[in-house]
N, C-alpha and C. Protein backbone atom coordinates (compact mmCIF):
# COMPACT_ATOMS: atom_id res chain seq x y z
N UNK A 1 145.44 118.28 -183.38
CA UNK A 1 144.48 117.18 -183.45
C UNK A 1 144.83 116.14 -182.38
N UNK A 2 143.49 116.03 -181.64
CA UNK A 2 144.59 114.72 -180.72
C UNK A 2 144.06 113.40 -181.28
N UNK A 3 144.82 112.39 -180.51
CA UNK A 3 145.22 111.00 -180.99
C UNK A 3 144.35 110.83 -180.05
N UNK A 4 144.89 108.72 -180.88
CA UNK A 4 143.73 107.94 -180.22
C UNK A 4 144.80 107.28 -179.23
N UNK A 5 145.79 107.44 -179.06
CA UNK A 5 147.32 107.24 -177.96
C UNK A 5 147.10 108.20 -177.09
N UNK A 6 146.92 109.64 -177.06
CA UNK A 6 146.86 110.63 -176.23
C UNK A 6 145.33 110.75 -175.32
N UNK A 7 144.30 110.20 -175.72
CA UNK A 7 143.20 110.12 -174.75
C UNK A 7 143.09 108.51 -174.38
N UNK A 8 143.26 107.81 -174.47
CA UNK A 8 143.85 106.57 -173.83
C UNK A 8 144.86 106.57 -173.22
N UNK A 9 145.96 107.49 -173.40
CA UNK A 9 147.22 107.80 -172.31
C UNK A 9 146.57 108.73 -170.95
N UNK A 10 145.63 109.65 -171.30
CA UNK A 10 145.06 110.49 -170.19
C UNK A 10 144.21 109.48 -169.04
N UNK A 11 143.22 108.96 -169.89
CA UNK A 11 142.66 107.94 -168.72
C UNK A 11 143.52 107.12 -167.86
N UNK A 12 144.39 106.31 -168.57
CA UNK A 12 145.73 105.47 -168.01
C UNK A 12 145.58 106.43 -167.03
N UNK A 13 146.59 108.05 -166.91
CA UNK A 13 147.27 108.35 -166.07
C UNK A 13 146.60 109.20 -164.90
N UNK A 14 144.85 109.51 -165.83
CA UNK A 14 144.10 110.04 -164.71
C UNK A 14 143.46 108.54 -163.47
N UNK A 15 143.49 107.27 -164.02
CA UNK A 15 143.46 105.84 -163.02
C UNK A 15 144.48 106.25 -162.34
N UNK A 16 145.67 105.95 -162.86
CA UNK A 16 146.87 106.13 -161.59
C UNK A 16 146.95 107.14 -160.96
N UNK A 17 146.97 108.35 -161.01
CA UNK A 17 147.16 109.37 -160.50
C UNK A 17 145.76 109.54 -159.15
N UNK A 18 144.53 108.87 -159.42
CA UNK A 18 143.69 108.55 -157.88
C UNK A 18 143.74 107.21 -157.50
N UNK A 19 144.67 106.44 -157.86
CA UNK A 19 144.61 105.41 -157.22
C UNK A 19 143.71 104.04 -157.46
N UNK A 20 143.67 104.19 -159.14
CA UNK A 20 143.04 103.05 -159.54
C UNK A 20 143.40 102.22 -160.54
N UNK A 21 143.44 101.05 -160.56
CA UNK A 21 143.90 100.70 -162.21
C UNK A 21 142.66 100.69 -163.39
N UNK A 22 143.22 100.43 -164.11
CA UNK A 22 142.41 100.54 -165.39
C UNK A 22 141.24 99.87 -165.01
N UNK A 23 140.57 98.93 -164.61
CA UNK A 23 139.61 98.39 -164.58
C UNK A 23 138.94 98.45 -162.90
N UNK A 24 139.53 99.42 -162.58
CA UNK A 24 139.50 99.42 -160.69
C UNK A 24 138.58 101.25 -161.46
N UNK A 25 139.24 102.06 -161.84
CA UNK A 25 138.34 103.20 -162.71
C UNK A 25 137.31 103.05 -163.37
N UNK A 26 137.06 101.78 -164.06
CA UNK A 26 135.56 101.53 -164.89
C UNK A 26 134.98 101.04 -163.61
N UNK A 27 135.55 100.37 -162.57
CA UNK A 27 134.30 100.13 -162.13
C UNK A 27 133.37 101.23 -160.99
N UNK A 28 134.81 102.37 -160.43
CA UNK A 28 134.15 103.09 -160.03
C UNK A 28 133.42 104.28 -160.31
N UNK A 29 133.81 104.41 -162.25
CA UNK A 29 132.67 105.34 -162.93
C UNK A 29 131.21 104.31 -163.13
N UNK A 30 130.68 103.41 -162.53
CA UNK A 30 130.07 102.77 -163.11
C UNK A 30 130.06 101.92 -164.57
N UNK A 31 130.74 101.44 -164.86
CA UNK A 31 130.89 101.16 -166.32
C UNK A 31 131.35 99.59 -165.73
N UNK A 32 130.82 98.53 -166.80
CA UNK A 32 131.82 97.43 -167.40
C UNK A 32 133.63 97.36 -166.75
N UNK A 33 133.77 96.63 -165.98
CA UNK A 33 135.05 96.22 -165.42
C UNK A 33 135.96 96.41 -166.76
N UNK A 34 135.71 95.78 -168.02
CA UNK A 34 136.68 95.54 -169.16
C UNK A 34 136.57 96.91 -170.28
N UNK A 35 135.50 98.18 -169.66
CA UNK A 35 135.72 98.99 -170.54
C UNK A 35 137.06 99.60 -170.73
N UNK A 36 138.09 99.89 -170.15
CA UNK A 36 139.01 100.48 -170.47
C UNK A 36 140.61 99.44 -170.70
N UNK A 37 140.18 98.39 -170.77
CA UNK A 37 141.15 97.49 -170.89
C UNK A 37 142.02 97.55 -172.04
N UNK A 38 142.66 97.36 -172.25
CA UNK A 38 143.81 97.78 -173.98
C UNK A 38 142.70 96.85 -174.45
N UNK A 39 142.81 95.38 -174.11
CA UNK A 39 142.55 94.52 -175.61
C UNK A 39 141.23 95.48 -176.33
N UNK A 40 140.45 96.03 -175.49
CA UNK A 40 138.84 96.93 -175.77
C UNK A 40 139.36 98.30 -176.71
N UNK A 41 140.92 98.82 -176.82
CA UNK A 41 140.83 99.84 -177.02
C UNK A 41 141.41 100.10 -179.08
N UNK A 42 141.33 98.45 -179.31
CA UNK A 42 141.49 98.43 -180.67
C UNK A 42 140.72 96.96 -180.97
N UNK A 43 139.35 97.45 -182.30
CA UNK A 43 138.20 96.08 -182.62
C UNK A 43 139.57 95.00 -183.45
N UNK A 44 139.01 94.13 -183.50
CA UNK A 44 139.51 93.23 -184.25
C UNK A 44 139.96 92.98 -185.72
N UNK A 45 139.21 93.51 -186.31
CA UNK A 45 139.53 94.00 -187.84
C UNK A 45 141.05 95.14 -187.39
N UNK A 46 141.41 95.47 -186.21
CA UNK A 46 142.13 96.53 -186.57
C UNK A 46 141.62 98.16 -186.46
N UNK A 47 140.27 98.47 -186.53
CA UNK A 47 140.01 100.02 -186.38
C UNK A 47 139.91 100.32 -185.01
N UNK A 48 140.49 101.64 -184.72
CA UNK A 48 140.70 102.08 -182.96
C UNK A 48 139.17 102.86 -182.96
N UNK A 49 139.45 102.03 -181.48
CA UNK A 49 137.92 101.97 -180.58
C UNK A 49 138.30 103.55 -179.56
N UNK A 50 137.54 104.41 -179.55
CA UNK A 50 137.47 105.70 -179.07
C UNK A 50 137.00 105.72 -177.93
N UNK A 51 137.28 106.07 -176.54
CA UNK A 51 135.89 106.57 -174.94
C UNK A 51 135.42 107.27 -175.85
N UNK A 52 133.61 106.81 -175.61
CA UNK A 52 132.59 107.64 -175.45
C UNK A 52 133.10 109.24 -174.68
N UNK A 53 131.84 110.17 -174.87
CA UNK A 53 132.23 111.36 -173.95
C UNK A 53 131.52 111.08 -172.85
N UNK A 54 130.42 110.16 -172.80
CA UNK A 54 129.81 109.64 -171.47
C UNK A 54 130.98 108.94 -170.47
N UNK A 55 131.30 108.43 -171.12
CA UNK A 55 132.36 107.41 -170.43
C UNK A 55 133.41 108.14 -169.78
N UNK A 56 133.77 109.68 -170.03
CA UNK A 56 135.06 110.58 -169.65
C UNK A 56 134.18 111.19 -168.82
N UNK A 57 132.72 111.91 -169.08
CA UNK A 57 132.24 112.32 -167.82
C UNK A 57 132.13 111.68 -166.87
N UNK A 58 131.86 110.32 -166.69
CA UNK A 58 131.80 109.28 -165.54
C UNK A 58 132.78 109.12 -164.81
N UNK A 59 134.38 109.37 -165.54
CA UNK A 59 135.71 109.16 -165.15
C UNK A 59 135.80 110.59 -164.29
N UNK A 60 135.38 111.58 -164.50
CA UNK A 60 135.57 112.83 -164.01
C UNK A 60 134.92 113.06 -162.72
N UNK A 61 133.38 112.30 -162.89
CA UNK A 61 132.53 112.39 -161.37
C UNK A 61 133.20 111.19 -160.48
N UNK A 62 133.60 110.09 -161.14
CA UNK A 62 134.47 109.17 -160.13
C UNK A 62 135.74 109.79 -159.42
N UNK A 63 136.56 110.16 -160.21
CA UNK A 63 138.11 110.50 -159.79
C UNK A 63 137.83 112.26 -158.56
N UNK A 64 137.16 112.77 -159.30
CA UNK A 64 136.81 114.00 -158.42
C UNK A 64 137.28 115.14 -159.52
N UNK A 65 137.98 114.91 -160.31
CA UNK A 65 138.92 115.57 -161.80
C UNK A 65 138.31 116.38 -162.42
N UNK A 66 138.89 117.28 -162.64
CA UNK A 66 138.08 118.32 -163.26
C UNK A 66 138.39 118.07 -164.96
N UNK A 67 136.98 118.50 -165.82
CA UNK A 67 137.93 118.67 -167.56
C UNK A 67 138.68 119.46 -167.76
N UNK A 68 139.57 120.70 -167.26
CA UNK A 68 140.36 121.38 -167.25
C UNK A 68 141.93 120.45 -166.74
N UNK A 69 141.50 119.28 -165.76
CA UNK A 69 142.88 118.78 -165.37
C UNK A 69 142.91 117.30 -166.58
N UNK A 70 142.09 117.08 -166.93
CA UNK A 70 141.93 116.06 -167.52
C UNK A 70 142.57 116.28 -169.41
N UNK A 71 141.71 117.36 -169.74
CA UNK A 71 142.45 118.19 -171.23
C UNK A 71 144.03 118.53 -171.09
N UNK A 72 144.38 119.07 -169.89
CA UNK A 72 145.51 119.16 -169.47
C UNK A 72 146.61 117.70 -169.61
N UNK A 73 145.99 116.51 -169.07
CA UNK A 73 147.09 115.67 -169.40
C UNK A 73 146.83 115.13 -170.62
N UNK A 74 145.60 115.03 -171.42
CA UNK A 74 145.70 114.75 -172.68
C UNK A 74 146.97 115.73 -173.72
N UNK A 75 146.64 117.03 -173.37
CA UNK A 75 147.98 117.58 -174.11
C UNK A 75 149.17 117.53 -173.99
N UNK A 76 149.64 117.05 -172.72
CA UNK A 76 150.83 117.48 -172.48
C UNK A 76 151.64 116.68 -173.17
N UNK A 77 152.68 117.24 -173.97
CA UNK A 77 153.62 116.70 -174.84
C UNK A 77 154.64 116.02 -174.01
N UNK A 78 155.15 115.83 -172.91
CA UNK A 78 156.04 115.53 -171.86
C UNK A 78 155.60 114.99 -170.70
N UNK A 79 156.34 114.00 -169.93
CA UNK A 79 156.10 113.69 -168.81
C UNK A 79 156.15 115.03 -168.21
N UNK A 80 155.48 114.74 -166.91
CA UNK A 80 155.57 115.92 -165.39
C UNK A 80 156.83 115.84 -164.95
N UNK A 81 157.54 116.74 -164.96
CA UNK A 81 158.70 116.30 -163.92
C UNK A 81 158.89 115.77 -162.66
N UNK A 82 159.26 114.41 -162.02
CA UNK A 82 159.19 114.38 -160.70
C UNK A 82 159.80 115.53 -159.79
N UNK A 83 158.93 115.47 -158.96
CA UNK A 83 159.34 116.22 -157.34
C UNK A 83 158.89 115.21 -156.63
N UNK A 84 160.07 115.73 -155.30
CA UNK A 84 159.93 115.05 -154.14
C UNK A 84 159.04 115.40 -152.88
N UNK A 85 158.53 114.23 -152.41
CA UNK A 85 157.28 114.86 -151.42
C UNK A 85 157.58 113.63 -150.31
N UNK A 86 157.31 114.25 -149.19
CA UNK A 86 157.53 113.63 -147.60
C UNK A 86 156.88 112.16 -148.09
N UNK A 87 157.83 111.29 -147.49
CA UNK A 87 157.53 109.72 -146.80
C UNK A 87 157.58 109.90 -144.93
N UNK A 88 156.34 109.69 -144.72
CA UNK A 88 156.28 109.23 -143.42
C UNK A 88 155.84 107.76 -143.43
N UNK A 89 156.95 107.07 -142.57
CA UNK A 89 156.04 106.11 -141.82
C UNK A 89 154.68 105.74 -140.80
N UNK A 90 154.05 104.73 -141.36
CA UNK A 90 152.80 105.06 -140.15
C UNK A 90 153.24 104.88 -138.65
N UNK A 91 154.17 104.40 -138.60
CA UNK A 91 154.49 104.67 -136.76
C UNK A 91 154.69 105.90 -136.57
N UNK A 92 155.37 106.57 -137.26
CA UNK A 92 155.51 108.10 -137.08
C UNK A 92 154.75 109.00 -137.46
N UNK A 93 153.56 108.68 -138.18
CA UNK A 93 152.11 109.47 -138.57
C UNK A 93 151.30 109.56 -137.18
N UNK A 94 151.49 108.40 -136.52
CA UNK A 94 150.30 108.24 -135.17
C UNK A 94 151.86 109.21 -134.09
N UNK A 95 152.82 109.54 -134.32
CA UNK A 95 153.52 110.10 -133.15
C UNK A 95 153.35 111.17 -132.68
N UNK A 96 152.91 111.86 -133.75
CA UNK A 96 152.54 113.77 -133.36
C UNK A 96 153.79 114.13 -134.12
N UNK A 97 153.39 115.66 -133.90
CA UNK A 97 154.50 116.56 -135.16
C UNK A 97 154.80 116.50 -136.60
N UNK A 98 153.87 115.36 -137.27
CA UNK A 98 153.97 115.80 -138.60
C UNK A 98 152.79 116.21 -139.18
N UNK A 99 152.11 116.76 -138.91
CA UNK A 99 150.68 117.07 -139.25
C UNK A 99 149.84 118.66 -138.61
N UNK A 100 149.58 119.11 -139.61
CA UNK A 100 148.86 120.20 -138.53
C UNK A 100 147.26 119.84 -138.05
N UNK A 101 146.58 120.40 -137.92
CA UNK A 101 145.04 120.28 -137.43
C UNK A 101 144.37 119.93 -138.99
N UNK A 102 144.78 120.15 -140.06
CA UNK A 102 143.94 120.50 -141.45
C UNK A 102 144.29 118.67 -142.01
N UNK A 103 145.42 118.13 -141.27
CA UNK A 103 146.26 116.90 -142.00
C UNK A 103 146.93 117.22 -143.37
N UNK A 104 147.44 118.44 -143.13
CA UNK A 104 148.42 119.01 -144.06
C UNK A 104 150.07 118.76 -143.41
N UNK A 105 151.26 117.89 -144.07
CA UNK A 105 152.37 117.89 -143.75
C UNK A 105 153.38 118.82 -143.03
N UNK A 106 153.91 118.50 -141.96
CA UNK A 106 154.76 120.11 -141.62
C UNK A 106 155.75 119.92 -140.99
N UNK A 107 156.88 120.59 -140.99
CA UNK A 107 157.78 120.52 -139.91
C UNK A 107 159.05 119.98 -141.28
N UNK A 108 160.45 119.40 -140.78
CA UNK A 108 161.49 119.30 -141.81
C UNK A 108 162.27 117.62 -141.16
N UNK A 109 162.95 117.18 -141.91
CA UNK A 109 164.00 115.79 -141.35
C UNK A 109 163.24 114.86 -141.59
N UNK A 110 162.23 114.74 -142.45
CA UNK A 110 161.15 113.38 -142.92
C UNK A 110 162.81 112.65 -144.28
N UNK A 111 161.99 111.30 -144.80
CA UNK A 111 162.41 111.31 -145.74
C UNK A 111 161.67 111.59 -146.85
N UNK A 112 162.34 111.48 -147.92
CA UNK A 112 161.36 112.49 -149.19
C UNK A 112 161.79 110.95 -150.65
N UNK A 113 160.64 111.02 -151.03
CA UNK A 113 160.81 109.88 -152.09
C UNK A 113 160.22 110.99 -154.06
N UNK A 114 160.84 110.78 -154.69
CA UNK A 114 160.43 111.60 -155.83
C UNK A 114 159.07 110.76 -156.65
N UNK A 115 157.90 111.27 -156.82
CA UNK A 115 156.85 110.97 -157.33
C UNK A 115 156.44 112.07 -158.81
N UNK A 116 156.30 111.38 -160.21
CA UNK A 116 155.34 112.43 -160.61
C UNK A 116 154.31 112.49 -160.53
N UNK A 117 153.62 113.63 -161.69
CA UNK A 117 152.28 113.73 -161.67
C UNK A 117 150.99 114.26 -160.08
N UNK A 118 151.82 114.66 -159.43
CA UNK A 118 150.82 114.84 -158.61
C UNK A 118 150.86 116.09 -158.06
N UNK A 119 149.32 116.55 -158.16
CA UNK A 119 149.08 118.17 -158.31
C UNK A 119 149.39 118.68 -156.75
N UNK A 120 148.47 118.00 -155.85
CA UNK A 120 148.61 118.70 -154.54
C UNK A 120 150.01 118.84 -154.07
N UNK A 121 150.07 119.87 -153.80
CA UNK A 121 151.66 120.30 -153.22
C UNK A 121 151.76 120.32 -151.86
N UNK A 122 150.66 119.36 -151.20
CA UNK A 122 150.34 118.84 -149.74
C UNK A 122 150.26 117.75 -149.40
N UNK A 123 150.45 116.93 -150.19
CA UNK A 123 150.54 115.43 -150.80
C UNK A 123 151.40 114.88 -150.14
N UNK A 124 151.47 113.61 -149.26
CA UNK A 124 152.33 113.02 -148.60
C UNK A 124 152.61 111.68 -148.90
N UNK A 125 153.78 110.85 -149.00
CA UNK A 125 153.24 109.63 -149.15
C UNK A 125 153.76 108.93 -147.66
N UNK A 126 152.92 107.79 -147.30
CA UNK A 126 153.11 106.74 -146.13
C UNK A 126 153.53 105.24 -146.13
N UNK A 127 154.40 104.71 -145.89
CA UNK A 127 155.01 103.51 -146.06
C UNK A 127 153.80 102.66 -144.74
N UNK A 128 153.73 101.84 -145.40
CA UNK A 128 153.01 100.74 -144.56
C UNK A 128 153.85 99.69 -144.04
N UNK A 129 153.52 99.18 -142.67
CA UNK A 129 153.82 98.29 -141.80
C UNK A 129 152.68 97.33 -141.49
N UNK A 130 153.21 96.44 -141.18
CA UNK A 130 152.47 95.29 -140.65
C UNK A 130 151.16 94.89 -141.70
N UNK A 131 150.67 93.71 -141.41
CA UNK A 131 149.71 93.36 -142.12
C UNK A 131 148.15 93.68 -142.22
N UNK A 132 147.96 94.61 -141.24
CA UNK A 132 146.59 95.01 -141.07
C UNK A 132 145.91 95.25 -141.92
N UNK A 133 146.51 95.68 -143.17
CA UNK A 133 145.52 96.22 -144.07
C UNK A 133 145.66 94.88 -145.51
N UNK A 134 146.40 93.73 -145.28
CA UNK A 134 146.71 92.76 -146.21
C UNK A 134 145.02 92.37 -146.94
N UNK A 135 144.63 92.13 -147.59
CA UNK A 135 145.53 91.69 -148.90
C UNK A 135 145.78 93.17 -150.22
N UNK A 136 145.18 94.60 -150.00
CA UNK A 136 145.18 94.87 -150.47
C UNK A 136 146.41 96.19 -150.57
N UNK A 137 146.81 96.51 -149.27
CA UNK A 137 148.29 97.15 -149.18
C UNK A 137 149.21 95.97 -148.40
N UNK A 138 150.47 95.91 -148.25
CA UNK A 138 151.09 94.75 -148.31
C UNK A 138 152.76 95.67 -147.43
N UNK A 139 153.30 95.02 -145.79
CA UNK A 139 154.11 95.90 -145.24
C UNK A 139 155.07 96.66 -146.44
N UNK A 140 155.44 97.44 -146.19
CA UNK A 140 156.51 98.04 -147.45
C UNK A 140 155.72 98.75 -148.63
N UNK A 141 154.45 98.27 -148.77
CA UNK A 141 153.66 99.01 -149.74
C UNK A 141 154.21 100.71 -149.72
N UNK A 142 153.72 101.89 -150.52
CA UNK A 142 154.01 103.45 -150.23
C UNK A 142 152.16 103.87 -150.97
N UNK A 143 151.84 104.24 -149.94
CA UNK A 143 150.46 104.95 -150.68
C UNK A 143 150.75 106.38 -150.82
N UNK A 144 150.50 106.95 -151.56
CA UNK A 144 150.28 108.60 -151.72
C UNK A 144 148.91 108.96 -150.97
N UNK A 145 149.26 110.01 -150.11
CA UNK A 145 147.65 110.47 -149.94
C UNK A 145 147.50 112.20 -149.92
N UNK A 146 146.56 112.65 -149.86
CA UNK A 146 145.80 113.50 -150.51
C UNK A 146 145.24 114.78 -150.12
N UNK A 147 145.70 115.64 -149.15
CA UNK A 147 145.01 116.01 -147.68
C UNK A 147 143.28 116.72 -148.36
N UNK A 148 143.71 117.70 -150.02
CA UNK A 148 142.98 118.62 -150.27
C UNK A 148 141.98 117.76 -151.08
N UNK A 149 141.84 116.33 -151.40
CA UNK A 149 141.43 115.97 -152.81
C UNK A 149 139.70 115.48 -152.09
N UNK A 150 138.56 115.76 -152.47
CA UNK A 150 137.78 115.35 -152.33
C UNK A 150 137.25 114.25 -151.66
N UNK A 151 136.54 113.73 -150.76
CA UNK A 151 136.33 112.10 -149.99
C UNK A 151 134.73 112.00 -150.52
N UNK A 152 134.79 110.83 -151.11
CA UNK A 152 133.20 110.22 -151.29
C UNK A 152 133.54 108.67 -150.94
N UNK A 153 132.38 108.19 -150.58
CA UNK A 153 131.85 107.06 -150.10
C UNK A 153 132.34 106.26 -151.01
N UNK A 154 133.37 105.06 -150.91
CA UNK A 154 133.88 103.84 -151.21
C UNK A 154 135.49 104.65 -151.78
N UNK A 155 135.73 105.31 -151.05
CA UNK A 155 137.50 106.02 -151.36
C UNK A 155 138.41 105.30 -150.38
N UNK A 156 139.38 105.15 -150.56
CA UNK A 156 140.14 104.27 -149.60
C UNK A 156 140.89 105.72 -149.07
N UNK A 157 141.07 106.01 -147.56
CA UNK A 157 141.18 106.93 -146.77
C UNK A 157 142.22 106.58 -145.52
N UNK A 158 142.91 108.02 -145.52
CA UNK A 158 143.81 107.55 -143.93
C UNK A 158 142.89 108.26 -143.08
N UNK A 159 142.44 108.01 -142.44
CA UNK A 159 142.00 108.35 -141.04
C UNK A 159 142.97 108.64 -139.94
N UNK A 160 143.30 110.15 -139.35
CA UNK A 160 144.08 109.96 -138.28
C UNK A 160 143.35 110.43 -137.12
N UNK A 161 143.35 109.60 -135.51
CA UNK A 161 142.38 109.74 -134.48
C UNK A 161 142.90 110.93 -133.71
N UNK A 162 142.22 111.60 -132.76
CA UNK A 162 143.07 112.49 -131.94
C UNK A 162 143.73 111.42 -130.79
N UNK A 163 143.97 110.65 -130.86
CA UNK A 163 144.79 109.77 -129.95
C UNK A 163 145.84 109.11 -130.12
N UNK A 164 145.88 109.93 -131.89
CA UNK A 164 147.17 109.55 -132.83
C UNK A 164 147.20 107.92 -133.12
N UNK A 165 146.16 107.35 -133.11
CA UNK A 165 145.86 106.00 -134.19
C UNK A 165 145.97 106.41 -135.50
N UNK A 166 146.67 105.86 -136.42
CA UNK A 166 146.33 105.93 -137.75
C UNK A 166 145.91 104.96 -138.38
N UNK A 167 144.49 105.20 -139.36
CA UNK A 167 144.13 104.02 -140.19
C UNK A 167 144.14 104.27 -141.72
N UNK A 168 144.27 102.71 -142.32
CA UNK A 168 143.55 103.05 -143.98
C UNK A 168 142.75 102.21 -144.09
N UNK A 169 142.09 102.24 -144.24
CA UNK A 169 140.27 101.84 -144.62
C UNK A 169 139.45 102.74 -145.69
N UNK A 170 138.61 102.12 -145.59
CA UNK A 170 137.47 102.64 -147.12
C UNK A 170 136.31 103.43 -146.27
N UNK A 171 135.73 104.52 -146.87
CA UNK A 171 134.96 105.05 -146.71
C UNK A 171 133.57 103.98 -146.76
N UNK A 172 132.77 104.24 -145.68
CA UNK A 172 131.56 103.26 -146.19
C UNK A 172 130.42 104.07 -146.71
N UNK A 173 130.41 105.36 -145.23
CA UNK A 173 129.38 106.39 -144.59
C UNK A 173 130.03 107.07 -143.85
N UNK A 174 129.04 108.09 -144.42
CA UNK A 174 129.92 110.01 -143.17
C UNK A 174 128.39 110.33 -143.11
N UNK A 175 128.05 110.32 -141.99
CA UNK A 175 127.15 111.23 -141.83
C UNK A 175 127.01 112.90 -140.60
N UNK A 176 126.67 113.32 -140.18
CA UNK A 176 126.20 114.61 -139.59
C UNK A 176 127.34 114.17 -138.19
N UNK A 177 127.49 113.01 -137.63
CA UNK A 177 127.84 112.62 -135.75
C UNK A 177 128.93 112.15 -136.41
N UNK A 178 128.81 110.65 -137.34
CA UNK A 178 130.21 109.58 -137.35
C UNK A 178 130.28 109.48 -138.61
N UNK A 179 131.56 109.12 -138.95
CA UNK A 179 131.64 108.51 -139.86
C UNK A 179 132.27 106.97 -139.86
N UNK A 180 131.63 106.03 -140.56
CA UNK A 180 132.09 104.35 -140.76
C UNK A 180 133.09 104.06 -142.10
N UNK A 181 133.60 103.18 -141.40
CA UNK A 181 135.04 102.53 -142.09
C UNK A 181 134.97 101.21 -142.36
N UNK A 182 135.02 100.85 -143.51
CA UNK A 182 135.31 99.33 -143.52
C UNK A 182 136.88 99.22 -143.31
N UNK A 183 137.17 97.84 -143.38
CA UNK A 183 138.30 97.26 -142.93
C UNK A 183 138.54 97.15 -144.02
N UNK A 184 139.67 97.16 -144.60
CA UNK A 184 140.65 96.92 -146.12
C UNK A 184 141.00 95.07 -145.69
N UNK A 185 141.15 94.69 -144.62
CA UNK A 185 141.34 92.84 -144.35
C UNK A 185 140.00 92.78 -143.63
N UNK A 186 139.41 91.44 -144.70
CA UNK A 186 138.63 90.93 -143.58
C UNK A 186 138.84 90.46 -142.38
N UNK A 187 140.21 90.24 -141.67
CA UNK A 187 140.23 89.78 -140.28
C UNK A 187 140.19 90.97 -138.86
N UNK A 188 140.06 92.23 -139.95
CA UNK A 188 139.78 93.17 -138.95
C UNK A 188 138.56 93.40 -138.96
N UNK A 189 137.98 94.00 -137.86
CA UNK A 189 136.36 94.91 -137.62
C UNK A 189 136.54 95.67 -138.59
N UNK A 190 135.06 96.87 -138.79
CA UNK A 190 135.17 97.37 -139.71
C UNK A 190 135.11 98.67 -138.23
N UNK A 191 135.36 100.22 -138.43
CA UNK A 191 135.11 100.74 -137.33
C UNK A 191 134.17 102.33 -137.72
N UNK A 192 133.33 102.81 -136.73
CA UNK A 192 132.31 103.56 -136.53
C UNK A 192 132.95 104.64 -135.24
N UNK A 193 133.79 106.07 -136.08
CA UNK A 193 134.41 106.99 -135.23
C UNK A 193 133.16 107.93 -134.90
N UNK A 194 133.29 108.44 -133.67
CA UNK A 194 132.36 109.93 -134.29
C UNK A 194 133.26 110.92 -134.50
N UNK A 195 133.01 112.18 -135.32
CA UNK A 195 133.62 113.19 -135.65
C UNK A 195 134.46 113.82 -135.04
N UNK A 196 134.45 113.65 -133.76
CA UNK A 196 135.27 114.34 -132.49
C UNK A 196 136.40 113.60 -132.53
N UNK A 197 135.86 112.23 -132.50
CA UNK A 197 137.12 111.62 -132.63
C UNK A 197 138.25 111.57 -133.31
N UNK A 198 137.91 112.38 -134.63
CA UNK A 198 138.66 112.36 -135.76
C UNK A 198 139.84 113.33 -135.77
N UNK A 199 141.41 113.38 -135.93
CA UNK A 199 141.49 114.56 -136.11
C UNK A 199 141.65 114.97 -137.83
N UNK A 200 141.87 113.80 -138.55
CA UNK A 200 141.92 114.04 -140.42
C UNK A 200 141.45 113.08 -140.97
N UNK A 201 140.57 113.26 -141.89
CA UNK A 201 140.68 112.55 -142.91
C UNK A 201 141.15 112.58 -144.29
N UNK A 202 142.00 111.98 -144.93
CA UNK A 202 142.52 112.23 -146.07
C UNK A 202 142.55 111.05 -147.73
N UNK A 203 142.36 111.15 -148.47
CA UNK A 203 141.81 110.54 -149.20
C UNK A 203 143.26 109.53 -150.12
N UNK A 204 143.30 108.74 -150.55
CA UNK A 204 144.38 107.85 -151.10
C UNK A 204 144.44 108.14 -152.03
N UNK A 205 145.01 108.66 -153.02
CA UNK A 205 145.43 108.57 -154.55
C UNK A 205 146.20 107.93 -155.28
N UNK A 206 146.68 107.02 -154.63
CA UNK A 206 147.61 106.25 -155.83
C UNK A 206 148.53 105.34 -154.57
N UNK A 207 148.45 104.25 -154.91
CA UNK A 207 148.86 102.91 -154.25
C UNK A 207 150.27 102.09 -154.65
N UNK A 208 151.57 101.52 -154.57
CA UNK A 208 152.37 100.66 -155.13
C UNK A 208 151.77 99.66 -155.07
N UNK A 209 150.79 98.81 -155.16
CA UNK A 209 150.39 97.59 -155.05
C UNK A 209 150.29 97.09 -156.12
């Protein structure tokens, strides 16, 4: 029988696990900013307040998640065990040699930081420098990103150029020629690559911020 702890623990860890918090996930299933908030997840008298099944399908078309990965962390009796997965720095993301053509990780002598929960076994995480992307990654921040995980419009994304620029910015628009980027700081432009230009795009899943 499951609990009303164990599908409120799944949402928790299906937010973190793409890179959203609890109320950063309602808003990108469409829902109420405060639907998934604890104080919402028990009424006042005391009786526990349940997600709708609308509300878990919405979480599923937002995150990209399948109900097979989602039933999956509702059951699991145990944490995931951490494993360790490559830290590159972004000076050394724009250098060449850690990346193949797909923006899949490669090569050996990175450092490696231990993360759970995370499925792709192509999964990299990137330490941030400088303030470019302030207020919402911060120098020293570590984003996880994603090479295989789905990209839709308003995903926060590394972009790497064939000229070995690397960015993180938000998806705005991809269309058929370019695709557009907003700026994560307003004191930057927002920027408009075309496809050629591109050599990866890869999607963010989970942020220290």
């Amino acid at each position: 029988m499951l609990s009303h702890d164990q599908i409120w623990g799944a949402i928790d860890t299906l937010a973190q696990r793409y890179g959203f918090t609890a109320s950063g996930l309602a808003r990108k299933a469409g829902l109420d900013a405060t639907t998934f908030n604890r104080s919402k997840r028990v009424a006042p008298d005391g009786r526990e307040r349940w997600p709708s099944t609308e509300s878990i399908s919405k979480i599923l078309v937002a995150t990209g998640a399948s109900f097979d990965e989602f039933t999956s962390v509702v059951l699991r009796r145990e944490p995931a065990p951490a494993r360790t997965i490559p830290l590159i720095g972004f000076a050394q993301a724009g250098s060449g040699g850690f990346f193949d053509d797909g923006g899949f990780p490669v090569g050996t002598g990175w450092e490696e930081v231990a993360f759970p929960g995370v499925a792709d076994e192509k999964a990299y995480a990137l330490e941030i420098s400088g303030d470019s992307m302030l207020p919402l990654y911060r120098d020293g921040d570590t984003i996880i990103v994603s090479p295989t995980a789905t990209v839709r419009r308003g995903d926060r994304v590394v972009v790497k150029t064939v000229e070995g620029e690397v960015l993180a910015k938000q998806l705005k628009r991809q269309t058929a020629k370019t695709v557009e980027l907003a700026s994560l700081n307003p004191e930057h432009a927002d920027r408009v690559l075309n496809n050629a230009e591109i050599a990866f795009m890869a999607r963010v899943i989970w942020a220290s911020q």
